[in-house]
Protein backbone atom coordinates (compact mmCIF):
# COMPACT_ATOMS: atom_id res chain seq x y z
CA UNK A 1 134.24 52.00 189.47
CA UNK A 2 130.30 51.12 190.06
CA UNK A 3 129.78 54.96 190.79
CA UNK A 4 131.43 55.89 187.64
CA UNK A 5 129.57 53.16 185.47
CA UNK A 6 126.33 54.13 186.88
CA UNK A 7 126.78 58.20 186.44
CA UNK A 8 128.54 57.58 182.41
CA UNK A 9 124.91 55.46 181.91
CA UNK A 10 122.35 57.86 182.88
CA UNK A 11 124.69 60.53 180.95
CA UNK A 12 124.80 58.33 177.82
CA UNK A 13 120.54 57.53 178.37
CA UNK A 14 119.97 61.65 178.55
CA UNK A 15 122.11 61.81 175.57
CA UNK A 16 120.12 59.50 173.61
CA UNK A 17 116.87 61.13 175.18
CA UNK A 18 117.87 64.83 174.04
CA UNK A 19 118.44 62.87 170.52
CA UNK A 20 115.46 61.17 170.35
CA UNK A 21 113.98 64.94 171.20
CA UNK A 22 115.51 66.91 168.63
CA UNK A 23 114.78 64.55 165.99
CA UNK A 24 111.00 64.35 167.18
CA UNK A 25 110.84 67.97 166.99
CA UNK A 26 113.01 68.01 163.53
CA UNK A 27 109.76 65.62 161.90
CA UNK A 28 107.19 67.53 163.52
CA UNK A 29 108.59 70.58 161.81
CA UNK A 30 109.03 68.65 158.38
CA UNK A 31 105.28 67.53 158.65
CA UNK A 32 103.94 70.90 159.54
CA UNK A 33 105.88 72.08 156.29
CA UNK A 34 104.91 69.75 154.16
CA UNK A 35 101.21 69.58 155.32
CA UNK A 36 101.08 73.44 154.78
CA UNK A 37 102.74 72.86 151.54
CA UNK A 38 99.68 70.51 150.55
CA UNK A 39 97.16 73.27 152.03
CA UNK A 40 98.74 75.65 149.65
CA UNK A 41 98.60 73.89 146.51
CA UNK A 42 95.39 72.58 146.98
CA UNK A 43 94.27 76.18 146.99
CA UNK A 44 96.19 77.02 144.18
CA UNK A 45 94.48 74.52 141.92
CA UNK A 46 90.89 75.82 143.74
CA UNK A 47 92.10 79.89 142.99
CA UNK A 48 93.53 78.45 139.37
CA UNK A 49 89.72 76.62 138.58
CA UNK A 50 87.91 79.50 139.91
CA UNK A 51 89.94 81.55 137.67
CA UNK A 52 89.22 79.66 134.91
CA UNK A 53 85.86 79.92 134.87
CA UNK A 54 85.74 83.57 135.21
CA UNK A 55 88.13 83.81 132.45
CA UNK A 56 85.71 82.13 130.27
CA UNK A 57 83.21 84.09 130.85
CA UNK A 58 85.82 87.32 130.51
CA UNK A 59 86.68 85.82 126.54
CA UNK A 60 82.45 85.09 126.23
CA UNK A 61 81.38 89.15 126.65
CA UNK A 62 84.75 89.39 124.63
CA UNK A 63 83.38 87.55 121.77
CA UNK A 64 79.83 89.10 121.67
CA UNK A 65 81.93 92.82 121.56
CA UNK A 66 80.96 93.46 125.44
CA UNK A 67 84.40 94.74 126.26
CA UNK A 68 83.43 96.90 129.04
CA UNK A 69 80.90 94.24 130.69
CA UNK A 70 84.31 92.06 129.94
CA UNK A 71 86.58 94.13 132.27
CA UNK A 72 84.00 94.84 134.74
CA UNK A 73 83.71 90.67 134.83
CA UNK A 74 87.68 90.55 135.22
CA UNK A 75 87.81 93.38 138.09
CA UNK A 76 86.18 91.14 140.13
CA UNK A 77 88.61 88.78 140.25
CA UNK A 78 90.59 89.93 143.70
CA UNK A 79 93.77 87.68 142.99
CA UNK A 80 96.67 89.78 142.29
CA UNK A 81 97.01 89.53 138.20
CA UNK A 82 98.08 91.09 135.19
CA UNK A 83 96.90 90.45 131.48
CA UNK A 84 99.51 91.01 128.70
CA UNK A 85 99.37 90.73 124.88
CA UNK A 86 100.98 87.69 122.80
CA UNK A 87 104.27 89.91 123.13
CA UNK A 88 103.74 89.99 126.73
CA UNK A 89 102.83 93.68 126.94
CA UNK A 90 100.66 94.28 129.97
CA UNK A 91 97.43 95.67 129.47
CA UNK A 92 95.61 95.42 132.49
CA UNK A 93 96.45 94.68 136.19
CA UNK A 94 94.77 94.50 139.27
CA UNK A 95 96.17 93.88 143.14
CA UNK A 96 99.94 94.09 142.12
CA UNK A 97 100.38 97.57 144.22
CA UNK A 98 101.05 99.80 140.87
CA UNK A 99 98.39 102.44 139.82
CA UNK A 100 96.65 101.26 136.35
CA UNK A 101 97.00 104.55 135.00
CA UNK A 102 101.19 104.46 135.62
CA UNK A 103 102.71 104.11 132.50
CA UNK A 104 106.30 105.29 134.16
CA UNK A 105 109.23 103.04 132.62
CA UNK A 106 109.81 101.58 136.53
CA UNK A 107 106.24 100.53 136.61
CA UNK A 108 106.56 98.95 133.36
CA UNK A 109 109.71 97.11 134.76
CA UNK A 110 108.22 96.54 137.89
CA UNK A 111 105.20 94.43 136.01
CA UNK A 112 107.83 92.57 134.27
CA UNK A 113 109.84 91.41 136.91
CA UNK A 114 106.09 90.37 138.49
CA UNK A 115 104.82 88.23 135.37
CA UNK A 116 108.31 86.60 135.57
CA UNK A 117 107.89 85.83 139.23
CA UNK A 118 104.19 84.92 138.79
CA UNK A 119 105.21 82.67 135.90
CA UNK A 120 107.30 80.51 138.44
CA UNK A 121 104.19 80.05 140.46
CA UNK A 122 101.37 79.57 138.45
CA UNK A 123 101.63 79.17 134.31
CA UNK A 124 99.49 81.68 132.60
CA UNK A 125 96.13 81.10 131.51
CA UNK A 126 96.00 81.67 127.29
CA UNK A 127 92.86 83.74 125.86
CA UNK A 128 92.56 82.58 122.50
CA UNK A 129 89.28 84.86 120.82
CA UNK A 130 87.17 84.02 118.36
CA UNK A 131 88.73 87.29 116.78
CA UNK A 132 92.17 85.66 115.93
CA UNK A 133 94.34 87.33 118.70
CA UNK A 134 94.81 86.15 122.06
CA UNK A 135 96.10 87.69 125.76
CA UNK A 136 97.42 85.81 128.45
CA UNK A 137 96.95 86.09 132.05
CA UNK A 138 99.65 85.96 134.76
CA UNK A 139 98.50 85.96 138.41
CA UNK A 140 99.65 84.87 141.99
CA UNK A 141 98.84 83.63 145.06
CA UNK A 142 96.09 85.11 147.00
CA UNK A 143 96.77 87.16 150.44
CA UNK A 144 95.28 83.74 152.38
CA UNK A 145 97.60 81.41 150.53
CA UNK A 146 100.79 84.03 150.99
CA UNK A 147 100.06 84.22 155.02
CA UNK A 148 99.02 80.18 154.83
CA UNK A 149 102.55 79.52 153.31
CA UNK A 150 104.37 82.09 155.95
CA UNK A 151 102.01 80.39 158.95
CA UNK A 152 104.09 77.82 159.92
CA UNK A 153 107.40 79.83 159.61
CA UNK A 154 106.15 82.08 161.89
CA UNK A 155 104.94 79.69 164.32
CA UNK A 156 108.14 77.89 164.34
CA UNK A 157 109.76 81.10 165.16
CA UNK A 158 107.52 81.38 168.05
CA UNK A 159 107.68 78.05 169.13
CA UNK A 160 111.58 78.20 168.46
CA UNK A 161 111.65 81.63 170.35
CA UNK A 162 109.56 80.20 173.20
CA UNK A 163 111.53 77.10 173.38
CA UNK A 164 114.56 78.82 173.68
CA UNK A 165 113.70 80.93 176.38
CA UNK A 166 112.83 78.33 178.47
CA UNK A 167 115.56 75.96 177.86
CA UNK A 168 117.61 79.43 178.73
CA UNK A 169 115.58 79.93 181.85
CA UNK A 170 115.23 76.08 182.91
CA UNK A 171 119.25 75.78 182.53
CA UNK A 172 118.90 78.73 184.64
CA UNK A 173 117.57 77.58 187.55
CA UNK A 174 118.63 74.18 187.17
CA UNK A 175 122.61 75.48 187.81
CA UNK A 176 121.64 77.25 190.89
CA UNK A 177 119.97 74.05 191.89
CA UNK A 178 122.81 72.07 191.44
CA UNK A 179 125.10 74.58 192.39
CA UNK A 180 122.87 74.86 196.06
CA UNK A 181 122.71 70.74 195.72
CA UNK A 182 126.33 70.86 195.63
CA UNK A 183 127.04 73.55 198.16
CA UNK A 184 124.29 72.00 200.29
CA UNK A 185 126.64 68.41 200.11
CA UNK A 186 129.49 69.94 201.27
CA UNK A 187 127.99 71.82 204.06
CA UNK A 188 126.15 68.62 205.15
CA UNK A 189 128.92 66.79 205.13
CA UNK A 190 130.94 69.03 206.89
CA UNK A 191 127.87 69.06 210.01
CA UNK A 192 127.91 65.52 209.65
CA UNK A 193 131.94 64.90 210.39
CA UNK A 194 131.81 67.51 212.72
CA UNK A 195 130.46 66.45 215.54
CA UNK A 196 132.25 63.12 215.96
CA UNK A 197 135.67 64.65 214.78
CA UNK A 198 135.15 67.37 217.48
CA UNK A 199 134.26 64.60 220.02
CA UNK A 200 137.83 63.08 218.96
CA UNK A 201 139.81 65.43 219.60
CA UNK A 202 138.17 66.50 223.26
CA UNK A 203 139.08 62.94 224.01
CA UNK A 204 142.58 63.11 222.86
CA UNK A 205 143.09 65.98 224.67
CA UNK A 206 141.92 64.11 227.62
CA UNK A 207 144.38 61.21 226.95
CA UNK A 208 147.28 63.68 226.79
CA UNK A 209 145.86 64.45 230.60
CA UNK A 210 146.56 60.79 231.45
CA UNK A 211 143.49 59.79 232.42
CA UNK A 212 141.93 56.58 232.55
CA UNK A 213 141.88 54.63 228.62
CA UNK A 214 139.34 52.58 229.84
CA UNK A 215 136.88 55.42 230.31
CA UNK A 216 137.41 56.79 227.14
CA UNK A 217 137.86 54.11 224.77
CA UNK A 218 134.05 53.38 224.48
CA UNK A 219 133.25 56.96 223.46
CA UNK A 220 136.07 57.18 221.21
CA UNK A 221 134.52 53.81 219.20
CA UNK A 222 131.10 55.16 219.37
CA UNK A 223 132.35 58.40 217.40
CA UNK A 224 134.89 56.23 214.84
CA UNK A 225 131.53 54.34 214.60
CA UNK A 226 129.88 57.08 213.92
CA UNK A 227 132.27 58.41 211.35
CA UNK A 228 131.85 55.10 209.45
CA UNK A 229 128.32 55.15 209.30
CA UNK A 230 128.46 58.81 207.85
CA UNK A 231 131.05 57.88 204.83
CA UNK A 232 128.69 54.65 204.67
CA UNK A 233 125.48 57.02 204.16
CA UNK A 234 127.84 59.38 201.32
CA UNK A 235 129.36 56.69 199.46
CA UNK A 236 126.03 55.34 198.63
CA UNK A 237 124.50 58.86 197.02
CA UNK A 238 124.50 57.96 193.32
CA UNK A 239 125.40 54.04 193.48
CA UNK A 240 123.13 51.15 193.35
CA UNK A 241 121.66 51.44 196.64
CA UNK A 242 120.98 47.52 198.23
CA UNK A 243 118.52 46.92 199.88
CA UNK A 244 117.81 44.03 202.72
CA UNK A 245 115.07 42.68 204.67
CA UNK A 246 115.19 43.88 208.11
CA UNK A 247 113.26 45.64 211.39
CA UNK A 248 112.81 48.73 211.42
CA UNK A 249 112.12 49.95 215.03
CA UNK A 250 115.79 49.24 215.69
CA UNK A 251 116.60 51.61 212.84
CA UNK A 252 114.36 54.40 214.35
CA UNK A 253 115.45 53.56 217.69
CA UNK A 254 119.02 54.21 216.62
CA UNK A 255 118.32 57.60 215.56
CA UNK A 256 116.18 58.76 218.55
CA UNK A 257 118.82 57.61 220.92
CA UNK A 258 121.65 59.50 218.91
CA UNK A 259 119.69 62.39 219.89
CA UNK A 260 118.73 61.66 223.39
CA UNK A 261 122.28 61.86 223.99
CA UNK A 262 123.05 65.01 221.77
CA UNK A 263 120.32 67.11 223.06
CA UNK A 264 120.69 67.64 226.80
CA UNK A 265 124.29 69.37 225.67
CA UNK A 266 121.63 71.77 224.02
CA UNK A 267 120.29 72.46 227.74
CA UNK A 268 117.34 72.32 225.90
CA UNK A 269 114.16 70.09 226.95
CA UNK A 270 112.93 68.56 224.16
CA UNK A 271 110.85 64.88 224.68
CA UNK A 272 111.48 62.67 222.00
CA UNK A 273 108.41 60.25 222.13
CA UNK A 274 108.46 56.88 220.27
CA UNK A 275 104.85 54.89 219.79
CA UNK A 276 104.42 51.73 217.37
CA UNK A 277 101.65 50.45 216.62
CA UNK A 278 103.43 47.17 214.24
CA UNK A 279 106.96 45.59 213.90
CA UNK A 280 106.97 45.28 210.27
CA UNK A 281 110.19 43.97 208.08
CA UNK A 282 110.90 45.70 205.17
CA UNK A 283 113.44 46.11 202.61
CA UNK A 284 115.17 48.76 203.45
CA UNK A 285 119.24 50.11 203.21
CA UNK A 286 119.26 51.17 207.17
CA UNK A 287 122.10 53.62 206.75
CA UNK A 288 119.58 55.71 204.31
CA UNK A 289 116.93 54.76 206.07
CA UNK A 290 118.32 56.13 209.33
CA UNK A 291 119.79 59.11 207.64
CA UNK A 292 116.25 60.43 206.82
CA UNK A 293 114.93 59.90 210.04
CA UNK A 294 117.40 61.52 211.42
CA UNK A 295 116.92 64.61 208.59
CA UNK A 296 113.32 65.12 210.00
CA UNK A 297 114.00 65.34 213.40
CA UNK A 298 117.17 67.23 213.30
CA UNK A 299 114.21 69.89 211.34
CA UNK A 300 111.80 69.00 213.88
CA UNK A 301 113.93 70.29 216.24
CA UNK A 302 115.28 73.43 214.55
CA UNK A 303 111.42 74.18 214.40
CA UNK A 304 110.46 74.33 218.02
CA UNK A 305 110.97 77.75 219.19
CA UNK A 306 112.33 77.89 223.23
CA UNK A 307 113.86 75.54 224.88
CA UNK A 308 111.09 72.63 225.50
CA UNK A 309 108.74 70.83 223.18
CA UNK A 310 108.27 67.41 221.76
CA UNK A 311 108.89 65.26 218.93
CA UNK A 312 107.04 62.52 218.18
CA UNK A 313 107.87 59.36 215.96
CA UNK A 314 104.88 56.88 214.92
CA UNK A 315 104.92 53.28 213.38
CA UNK A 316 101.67 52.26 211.88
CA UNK A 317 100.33 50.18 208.67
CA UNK A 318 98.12 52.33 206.20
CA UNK A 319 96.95 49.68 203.21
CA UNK A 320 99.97 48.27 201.30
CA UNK A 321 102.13 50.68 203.02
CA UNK A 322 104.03 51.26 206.62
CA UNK A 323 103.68 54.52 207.71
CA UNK A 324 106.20 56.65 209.55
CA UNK A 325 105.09 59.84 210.77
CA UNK A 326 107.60 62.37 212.77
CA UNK A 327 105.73 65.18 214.19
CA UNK A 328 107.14 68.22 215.89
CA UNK A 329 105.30 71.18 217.96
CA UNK A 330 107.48 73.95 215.98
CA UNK A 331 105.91 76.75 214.08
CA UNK A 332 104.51 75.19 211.06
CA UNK A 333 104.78 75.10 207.59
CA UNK A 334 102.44 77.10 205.02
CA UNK A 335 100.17 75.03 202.26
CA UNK A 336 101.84 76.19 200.06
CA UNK A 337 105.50 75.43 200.79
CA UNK A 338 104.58 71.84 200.96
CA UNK A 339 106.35 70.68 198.44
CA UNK A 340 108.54 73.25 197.89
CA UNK A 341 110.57 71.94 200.85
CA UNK A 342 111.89 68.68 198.93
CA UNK A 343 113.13 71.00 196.60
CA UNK A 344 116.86 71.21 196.35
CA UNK A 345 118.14 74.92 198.03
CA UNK A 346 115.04 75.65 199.55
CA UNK A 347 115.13 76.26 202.93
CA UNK A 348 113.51 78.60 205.76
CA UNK A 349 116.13 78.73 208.41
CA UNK A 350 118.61 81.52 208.20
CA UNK A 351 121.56 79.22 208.19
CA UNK A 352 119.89 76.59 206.34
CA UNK A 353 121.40 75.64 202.68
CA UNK A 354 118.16 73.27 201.49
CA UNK A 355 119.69 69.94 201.06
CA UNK A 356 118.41 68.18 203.70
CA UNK A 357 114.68 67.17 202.84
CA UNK A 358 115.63 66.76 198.77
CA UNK A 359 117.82 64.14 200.13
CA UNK A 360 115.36 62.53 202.14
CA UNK A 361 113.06 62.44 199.27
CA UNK A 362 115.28 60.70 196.81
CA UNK A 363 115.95 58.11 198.93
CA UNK A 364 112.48 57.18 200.21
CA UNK A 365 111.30 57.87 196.53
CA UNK A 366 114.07 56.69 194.37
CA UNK A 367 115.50 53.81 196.20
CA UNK A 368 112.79 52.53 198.48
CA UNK A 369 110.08 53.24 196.17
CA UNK A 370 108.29 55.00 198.66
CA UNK A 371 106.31 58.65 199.00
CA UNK A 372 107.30 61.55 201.62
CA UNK A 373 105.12 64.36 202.41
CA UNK A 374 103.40 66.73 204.97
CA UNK A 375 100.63 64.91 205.98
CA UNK A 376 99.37 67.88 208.25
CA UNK A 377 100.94 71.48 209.42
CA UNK A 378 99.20 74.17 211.33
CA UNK A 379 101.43 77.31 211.97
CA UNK A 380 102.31 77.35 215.54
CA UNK A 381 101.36 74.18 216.52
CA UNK A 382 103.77 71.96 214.43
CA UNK A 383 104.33 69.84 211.66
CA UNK A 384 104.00 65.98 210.63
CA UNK A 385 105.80 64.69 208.22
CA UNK A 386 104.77 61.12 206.91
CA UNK A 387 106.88 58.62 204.87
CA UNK A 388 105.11 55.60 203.30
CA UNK A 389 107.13 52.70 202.88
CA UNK A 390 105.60 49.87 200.41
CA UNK A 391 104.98 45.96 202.45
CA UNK A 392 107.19 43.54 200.95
């Protein structure tokens, strides 16, 4: 079926879209690796030159029988190191965490199992003296280049942990969402059958009284009508909506009259007031088109308070655009719920289940290519609601 073709493609495009995400993130992680992976061996070979030249002035003060101005020169060095003898007996070590005055077998072992670790980092430096003997010197990374080469593991955890709370907390609220989108359907659908099928059966009851067909006959169309239109409006939530170029004061007219006749059952007195100011054709789907219309002033009038008040619908051109405005004299909306009233599930009426307006937006937005928004509110005086519909 269309509807099925058209829901398995935008599943297969998020598919490939959560792909194309996950291996975007996947190279941005290799890079930052790799790049801190450059950062830390270009540091090395800075520590390792730096080193070097201290070293030769170490063996220098070595070689003139300076030994103590020799180890003073080498205790400056802040690198963790040790120096060991050809046999690779330490001798001296500095920033390794063990006392230089621990001669304790654990310490020695402890050294050992550090020049063997240091050894996979760095190669010692050999101190060949003018004397005959030589030492060597084993030493590590700095403290900057051991928290450079843990940075970006620890920012990926944060990023990661961040990441993961939000996904958590965006799949959160986006399955109450669809679960009030779905709930929302059902209860829309069931106010939208309602009325008609209620109609139906008082005339049927009537019929069973004997009472003239010919009376009743013209209602009962109107409602079968009126049934049609409503499984017209549903089937066409999540197809390929078509659109054709027609009038639309006869669609607006459509839906005022629907509730010219509706309301006075109310015992309410409520004007409905029409004014146009063009006759534009668009390209429109009328059954949508109609649907939303009716969506505003069905709120409209669940926002005037008492029985009387007045609902306005206005036609005018505004640049490249047709504008409709409906505007009620209810109780207003605050700033800031002005958008928050397209979303799906939000609603202010007791009763309400927030479907209404999130529908009306996806259909001016996503298949008429149009904008919907409170142009103006002012609590207690009312609302108006404008939809902008582009010139064709």
């Amino acid at each position: 079926m269309e509807v099925e073709s058209t829901i398995t493609g935008r599943y297969r495009n998020v598919g490939q879209f959560k792909g194309f995400l996950f291996i975007s993130a996947v190279l941005i992680i290799m890079g930052a690796l790799f790049y801190t992976q450059y950062l830390v061996e270009q540091l090395r070979s800075e520590a390792r030159r730096s080193l070097s030249m201290n070293i030769e002035h170490y063996k220098y003060l070595l070689d003139n029988a300076t030994p103590d101005l020799a180890f003073e020169e080498i205790k400056r060095i802040e690198i963790p190191l040790i120096l060991t003898d050809a046999d690779n007996n330490p001798k001296f070590w500095r920033n390794v965490g063990i006392s230089l005055g621990d001669t304790t077998i654990e310490a020695r072992r402890k050294l050992q199992n550090l020049i063997v670790s240091m050894d996979k980092v760095s190669r010692p430096i050999a101190l060949e003296y003018t004397q005959g003997f030589s030492d060597y010197l084993h030493f590590g990374d700095s403290m900057l280049i051991t928290q450079l080469r843990w940075l970006p593991v620890i920012e990926i955890s944060v990023v990661g942990l961040f990441i993961l709370i939000g996904y958590l907390g965006f799949k959160n609220i986006k399955t109450n969402e669809q679960r009030s989108v779905w709930v929302g359907m059902a209860r829309e659908t069931a106010h939208q059958l309602g009325t008609p099928i209620s109609s139906l059966l008082g005339w049927m009851e009537l019929l069973k009284t004997e009472e003239s067909a010919e009376m009743l006959i013209p209602e009962m169309e109107s409602d079968i009508a009126r049934l049609e239109k409503i499984t017209a409006r549903f089937s066409q939530i999540g197809s390929e909506v078509k659109l054709n170029r027609q009038r639309i004061i006869p669609i607006i007219q459509e839906s005022m009259e629907y509730f010219r006749r509706r309301i006075p059952q109310t015992k309410r007195k409520v004007q409905l007031v029409e004014r146009y100011e063009c006759d534009p054709w668009l390209m429109v789907n009328a059954y949508l088109l109609e649907w939303v219309i009716e969506n505003l002033v069905r709120n409209g009038l669940d926002a005037i308070k008492g029985d009387t008040g007045i609902i306005t619908v206005s036609l005018s051109e505004k640049d490249n655009f047709i504008a409709v405005d409906v505007t009620d004299t209810g109780h207003g909306i605050e700033k800031i719920n002005y958008r928050n009233i397209f979303r799906p599930g939000y609603t202010s009426k007791k009763r309400g289940w927030g479907v209404g307006l999130s529908l009306a937006k996806r259909i001016i937005a996503d298949y008429h290519q149009g904008k919907i928004f409170v142009k103006e509110s002012h609590p207690g005086q009312g609302t108006t609601i404008r939809i902008l519909l582009p010139k064709q």
